[in-house]
Protein backbone atom coordinates (compact mmCIF):
# COMPACT_ATOMS: atom_id res chain seq x y z
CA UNK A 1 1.51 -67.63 -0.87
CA UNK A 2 -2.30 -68.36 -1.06
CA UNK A 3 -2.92 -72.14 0.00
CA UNK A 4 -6.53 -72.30 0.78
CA UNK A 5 -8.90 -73.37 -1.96
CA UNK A 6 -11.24 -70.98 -0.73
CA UNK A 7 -8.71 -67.85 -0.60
CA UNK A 8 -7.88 -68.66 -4.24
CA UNK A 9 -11.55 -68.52 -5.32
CA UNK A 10 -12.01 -65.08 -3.57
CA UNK A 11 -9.13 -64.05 -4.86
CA UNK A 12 -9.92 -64.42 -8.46
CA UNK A 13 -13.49 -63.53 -8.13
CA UNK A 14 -12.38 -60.49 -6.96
CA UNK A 15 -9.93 -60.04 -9.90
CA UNK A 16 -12.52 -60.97 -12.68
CA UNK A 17 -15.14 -58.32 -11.35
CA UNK A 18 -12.07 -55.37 -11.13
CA UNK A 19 -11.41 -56.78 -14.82
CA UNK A 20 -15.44 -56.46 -15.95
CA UNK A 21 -15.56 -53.11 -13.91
CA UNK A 22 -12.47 -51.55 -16.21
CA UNK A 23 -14.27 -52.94 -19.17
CA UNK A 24 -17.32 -50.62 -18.85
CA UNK A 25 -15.67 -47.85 -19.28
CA UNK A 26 -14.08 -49.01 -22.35
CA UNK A 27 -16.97 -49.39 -23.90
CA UNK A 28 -18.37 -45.99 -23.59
CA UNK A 29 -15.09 -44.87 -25.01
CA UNK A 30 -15.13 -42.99 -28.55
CA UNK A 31 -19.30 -42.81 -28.84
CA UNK A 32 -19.46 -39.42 -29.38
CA UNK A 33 -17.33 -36.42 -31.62
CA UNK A 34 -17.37 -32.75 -31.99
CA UNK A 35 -17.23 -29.94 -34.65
CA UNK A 36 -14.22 -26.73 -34.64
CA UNK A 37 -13.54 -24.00 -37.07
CA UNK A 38 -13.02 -20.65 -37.64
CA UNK A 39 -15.48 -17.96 -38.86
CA UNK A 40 -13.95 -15.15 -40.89
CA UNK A 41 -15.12 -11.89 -43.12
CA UNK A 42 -15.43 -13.22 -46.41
CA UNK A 43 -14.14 -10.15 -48.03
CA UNK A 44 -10.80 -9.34 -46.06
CA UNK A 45 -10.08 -13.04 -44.66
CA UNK A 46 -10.56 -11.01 -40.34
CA UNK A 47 -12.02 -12.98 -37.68
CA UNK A 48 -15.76 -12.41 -36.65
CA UNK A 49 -15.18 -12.29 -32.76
CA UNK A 50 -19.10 -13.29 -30.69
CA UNK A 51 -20.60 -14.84 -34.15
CA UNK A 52 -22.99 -17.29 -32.96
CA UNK A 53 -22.85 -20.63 -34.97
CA UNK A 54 -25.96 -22.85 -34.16
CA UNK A 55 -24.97 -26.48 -34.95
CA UNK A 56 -28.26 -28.65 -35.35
CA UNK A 57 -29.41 -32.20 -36.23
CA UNK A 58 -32.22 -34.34 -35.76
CA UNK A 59 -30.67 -35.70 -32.58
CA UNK A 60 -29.81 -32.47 -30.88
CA UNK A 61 -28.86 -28.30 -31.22
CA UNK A 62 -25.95 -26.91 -29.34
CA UNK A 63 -24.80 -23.38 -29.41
CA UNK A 64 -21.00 -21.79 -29.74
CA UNK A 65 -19.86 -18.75 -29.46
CA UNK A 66 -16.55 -17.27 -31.60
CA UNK A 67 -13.51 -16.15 -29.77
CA UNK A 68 -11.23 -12.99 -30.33
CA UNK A 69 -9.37 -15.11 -33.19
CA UNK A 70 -13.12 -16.36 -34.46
CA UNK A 71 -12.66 -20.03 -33.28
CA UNK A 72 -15.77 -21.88 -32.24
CA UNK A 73 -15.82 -25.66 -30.65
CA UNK A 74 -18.79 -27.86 -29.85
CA UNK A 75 -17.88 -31.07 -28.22
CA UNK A 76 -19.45 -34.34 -27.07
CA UNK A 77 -21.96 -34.53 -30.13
CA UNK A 78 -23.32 -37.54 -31.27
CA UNK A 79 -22.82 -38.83 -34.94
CA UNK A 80 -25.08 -37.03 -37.20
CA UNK A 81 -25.01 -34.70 -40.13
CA UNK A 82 -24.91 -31.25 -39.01
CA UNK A 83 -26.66 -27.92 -40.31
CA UNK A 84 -24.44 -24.83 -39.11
CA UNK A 85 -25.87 -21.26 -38.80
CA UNK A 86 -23.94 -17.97 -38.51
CA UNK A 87 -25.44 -14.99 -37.00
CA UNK A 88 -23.53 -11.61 -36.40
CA UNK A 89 -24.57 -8.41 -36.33
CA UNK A 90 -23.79 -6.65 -40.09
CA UNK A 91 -23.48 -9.91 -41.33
CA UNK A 92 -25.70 -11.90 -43.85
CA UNK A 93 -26.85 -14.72 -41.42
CA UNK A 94 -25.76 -17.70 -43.52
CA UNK A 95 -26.94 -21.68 -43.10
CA UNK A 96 -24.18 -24.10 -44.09
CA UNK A 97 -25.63 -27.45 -44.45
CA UNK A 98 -24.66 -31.41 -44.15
CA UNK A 99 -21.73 -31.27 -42.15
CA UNK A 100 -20.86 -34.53 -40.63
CA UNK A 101 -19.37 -35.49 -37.30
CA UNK A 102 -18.35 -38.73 -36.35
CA UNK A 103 -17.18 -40.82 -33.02
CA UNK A 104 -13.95 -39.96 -31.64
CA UNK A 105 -13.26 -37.28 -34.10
CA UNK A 106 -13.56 -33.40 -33.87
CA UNK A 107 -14.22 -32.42 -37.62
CA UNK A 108 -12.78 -29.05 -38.77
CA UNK A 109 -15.91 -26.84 -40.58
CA UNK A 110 -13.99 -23.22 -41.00
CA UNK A 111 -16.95 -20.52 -42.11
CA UNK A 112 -17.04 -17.23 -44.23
CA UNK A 113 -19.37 -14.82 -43.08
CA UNK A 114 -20.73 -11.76 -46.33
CA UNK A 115 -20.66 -8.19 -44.57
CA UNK A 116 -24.07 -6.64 -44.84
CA UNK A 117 -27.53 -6.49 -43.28
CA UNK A 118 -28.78 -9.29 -41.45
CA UNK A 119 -30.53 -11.18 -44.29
CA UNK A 120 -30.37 -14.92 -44.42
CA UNK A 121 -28.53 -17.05 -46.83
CA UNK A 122 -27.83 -20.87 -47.48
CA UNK A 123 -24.94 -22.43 -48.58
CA UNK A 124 -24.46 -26.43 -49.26
């Protein structure tokens, strides 16, 4: 058992700065959010495998690529509204605006890509 004054006071100094310590990281906790989806042929409902989607704001542009299944995923973004563009080869390059994204959430933003020659197109 602790008798000394001074032992006591070390002791819960040291407790109050562990407790402040675990605190910061709290409150860095649930700051930022993400966008996920799918991009498929907008005829017959496929997949478009390597589609780039370019997800912009005013605050920053990241890049993702599609997978086999056409899933994309852009993480750690910070709240914003969100333009998304779709490029692929024999596909109408199409600009999907307003898409929001806020903290601690992933939103889900699935795409359809028109077959043909790589004109641009936006949709809102």
């Amino acid at each position: 058992m602790i008798d000394s004054p001074s032992l006591r006071r070390a002791f819960t100094l040291v407790a109050m700065i562990a407790a402040l310590v675990g605190q910061a990281g709290i409150a860095h906790a649930g700051t930022l959010g993400g966008i996920a989806g799918f991009v498929t042929d907008a005829k017959t409902g496929v997949p478009v495998a390597g589609a780039r989607v370019e997800i912009t704001s005013p605050s920053q542009s990241v890049t993702a690529t599609t997978d086999a299944k056409g899933h994309y995923v852009a993480l750690s973004l910070p709240p914003d509204d969100y333009t998304l563009t779709v490029l692929k080869a024999d596909y109408v390059t199409q600009t999907f605006g307003s898409y929001s994204v806020f903290a601690d959430q992933t939103q889900q933003y699935d795409l359809k890509m028109q077959p043909g020659e790589a004109q641009s197109q936006e949709n809102r």
